[in-house]
C-alpha atoms as a PDB file:
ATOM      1  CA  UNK A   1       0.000   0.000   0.000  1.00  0.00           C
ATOM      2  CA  UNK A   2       2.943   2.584  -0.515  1.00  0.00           C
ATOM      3  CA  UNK A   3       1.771   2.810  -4.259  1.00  0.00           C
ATOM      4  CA  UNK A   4      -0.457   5.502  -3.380  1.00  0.00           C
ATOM      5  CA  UNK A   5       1.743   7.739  -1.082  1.00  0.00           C
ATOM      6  CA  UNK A   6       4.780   8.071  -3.755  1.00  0.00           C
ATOM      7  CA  UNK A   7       1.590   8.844  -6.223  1.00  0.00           C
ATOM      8  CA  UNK A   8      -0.476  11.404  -3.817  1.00  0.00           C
ATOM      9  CA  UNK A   9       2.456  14.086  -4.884  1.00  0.00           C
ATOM     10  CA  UNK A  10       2.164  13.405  -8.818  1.00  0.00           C
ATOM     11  CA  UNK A  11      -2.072  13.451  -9.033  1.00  0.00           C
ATOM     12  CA  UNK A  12      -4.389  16.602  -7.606  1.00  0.00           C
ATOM     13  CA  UNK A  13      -6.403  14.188  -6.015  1.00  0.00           C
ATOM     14  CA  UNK A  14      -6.153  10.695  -4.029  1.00  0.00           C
ATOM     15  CA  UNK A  15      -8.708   9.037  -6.009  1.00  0.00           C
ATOM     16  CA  UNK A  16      -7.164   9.861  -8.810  1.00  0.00           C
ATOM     17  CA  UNK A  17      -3.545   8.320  -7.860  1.00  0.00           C
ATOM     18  CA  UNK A  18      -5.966   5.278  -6.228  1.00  0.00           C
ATOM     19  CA  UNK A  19      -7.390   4.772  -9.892  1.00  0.00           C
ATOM     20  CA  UNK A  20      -3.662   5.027 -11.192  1.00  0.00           C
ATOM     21  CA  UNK A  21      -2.408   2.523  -8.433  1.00  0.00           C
ATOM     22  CA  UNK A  22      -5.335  -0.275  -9.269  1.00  0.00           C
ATOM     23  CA  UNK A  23      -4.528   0.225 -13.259  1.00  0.00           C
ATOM     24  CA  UNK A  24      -0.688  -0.628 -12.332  1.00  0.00           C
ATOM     25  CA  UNK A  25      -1.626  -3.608  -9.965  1.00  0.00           C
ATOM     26  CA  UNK A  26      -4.912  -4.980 -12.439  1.00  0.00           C
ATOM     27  CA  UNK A  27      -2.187  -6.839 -14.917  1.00  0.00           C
ATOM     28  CA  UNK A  28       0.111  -8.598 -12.703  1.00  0.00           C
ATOM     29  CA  UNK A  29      -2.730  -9.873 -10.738  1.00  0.00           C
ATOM     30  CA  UNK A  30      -4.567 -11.086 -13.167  1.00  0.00           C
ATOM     31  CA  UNK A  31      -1.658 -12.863 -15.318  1.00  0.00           C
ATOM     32  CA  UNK A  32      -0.390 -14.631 -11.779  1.00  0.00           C
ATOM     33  CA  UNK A  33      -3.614 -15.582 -10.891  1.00  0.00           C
ATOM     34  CA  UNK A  34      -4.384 -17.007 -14.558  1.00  0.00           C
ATOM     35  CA  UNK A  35      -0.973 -18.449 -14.924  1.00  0.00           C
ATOM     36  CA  UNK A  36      -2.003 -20.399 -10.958  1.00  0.00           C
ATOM     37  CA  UNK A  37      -5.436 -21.269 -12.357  1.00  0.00           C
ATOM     38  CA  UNK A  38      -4.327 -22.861 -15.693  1.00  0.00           C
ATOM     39  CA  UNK A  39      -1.898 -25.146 -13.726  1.00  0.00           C
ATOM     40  CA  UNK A  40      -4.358 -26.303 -11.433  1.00  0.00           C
ATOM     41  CA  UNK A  41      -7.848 -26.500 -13.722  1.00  0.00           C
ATOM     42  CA  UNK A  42      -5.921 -29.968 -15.173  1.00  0.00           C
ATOM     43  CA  UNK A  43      -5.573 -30.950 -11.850  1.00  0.00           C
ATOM     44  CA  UNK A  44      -9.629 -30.210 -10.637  1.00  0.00           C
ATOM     45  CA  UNK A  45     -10.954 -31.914 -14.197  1.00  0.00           C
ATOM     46  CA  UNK A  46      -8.463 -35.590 -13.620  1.00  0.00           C
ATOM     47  CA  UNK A  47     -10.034 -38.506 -13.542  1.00  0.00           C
ATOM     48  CA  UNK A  48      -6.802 -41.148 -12.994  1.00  0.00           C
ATOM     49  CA  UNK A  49      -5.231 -42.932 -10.036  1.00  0.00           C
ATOM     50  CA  UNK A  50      -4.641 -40.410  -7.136  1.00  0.00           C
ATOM     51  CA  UNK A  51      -6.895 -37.583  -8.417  1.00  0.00           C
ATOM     52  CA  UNK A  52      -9.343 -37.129  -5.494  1.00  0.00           C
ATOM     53  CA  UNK A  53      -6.457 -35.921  -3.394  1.00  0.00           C
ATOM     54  CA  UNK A  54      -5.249 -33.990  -5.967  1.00  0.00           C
ATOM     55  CA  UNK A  55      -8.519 -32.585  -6.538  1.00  0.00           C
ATOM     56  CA  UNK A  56      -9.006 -31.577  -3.107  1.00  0.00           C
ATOM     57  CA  UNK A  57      -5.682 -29.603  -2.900  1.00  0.00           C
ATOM     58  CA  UNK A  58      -6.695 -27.759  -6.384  1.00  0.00           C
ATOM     59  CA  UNK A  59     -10.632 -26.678  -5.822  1.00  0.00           C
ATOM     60  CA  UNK A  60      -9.228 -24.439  -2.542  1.00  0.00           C
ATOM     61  CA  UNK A  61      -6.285 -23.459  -3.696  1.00  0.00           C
ATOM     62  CA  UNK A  62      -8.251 -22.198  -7.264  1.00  0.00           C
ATOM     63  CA  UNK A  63     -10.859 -20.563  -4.965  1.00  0.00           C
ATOM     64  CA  UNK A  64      -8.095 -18.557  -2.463  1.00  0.00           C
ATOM     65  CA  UNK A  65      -6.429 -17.357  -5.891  1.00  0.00           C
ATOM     66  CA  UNK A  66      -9.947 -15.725  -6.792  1.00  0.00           C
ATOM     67  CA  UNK A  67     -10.115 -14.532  -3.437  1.00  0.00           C
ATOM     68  CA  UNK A  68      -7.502 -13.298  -3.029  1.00  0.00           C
ATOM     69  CA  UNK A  69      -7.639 -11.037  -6.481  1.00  0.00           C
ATOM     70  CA  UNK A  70     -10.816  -9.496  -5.108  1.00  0.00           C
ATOM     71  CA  UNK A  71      -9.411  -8.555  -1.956  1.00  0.00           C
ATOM     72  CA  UNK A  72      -6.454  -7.443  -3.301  1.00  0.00           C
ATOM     73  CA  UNK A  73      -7.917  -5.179  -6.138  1.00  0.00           C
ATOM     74  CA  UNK A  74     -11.594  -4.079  -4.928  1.00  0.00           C
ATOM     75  CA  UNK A  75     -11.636  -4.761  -1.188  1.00  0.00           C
ATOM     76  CA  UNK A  76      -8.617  -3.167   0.296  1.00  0.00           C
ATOM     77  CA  UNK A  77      -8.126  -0.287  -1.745  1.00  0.00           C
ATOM     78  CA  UNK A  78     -11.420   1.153   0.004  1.00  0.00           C
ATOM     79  CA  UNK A  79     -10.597   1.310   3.706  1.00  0.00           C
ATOM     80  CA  UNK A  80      -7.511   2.131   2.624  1.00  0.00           C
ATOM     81  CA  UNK A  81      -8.871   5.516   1.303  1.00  0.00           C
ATOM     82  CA  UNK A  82     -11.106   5.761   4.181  1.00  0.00           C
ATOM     83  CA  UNK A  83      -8.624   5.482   6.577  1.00  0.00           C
ATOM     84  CA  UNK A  84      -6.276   7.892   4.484  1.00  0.00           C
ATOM     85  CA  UNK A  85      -9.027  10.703   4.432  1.00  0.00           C
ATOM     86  CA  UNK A  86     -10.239   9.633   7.824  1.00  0.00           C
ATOM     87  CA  UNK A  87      -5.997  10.900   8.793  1.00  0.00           C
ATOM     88  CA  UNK A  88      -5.760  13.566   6.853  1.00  0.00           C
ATOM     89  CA  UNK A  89      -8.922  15.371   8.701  1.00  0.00           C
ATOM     90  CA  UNK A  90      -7.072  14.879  11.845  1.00  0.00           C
ATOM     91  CA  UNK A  91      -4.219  16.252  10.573  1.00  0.00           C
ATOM     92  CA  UNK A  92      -5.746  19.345  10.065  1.00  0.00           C
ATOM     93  CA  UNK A  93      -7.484  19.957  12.700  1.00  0.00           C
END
């Protein structure tokens, strides 16, 4: 989350540098948790000798990658500007 400090000097406005910050994280994100998902969708859809165990490591570990993407790029962005507005009241008062 130090993204948007070093880009709160460059935009007028925080929401603006959040939007800029989310843009820059949306691509990595997604290609890891694509590149995870392929790797483990051969492992949820087996049908040979040993694939029920295998199958129960892939279905969580497919759902905590999807997750985890939410959190990452919708969830915590958003107290994170509360928080940061919520500060920078204080600060002024």
């Amino acid at each position: 989350m130090e993204m948007p400090a070093a880009y709160r000097f460059h935009a007028s406005l925080r929401a603006r540098a959040s939007r800029c910050v989310e843009r820059k994280r949306l691509r990595p994100k997604t290609m890891t948790v694509a590149a995870i998902m392929a790797g483990l969708l051969p492992l949820m859809w087996s049908d040979g000798t040993g694939s029920e165990v295998m199958r129960r490591i892939a279905v969580p570990m497919v759902g905590g990658m999807i997750s985890s993407a939410v959190l990452t790029l919708v969830v915590i962005p958003a107290p994170y500007a509360a928080v940061k507005t919520w500060q920078l009241r204080l600060a002024r008062e």
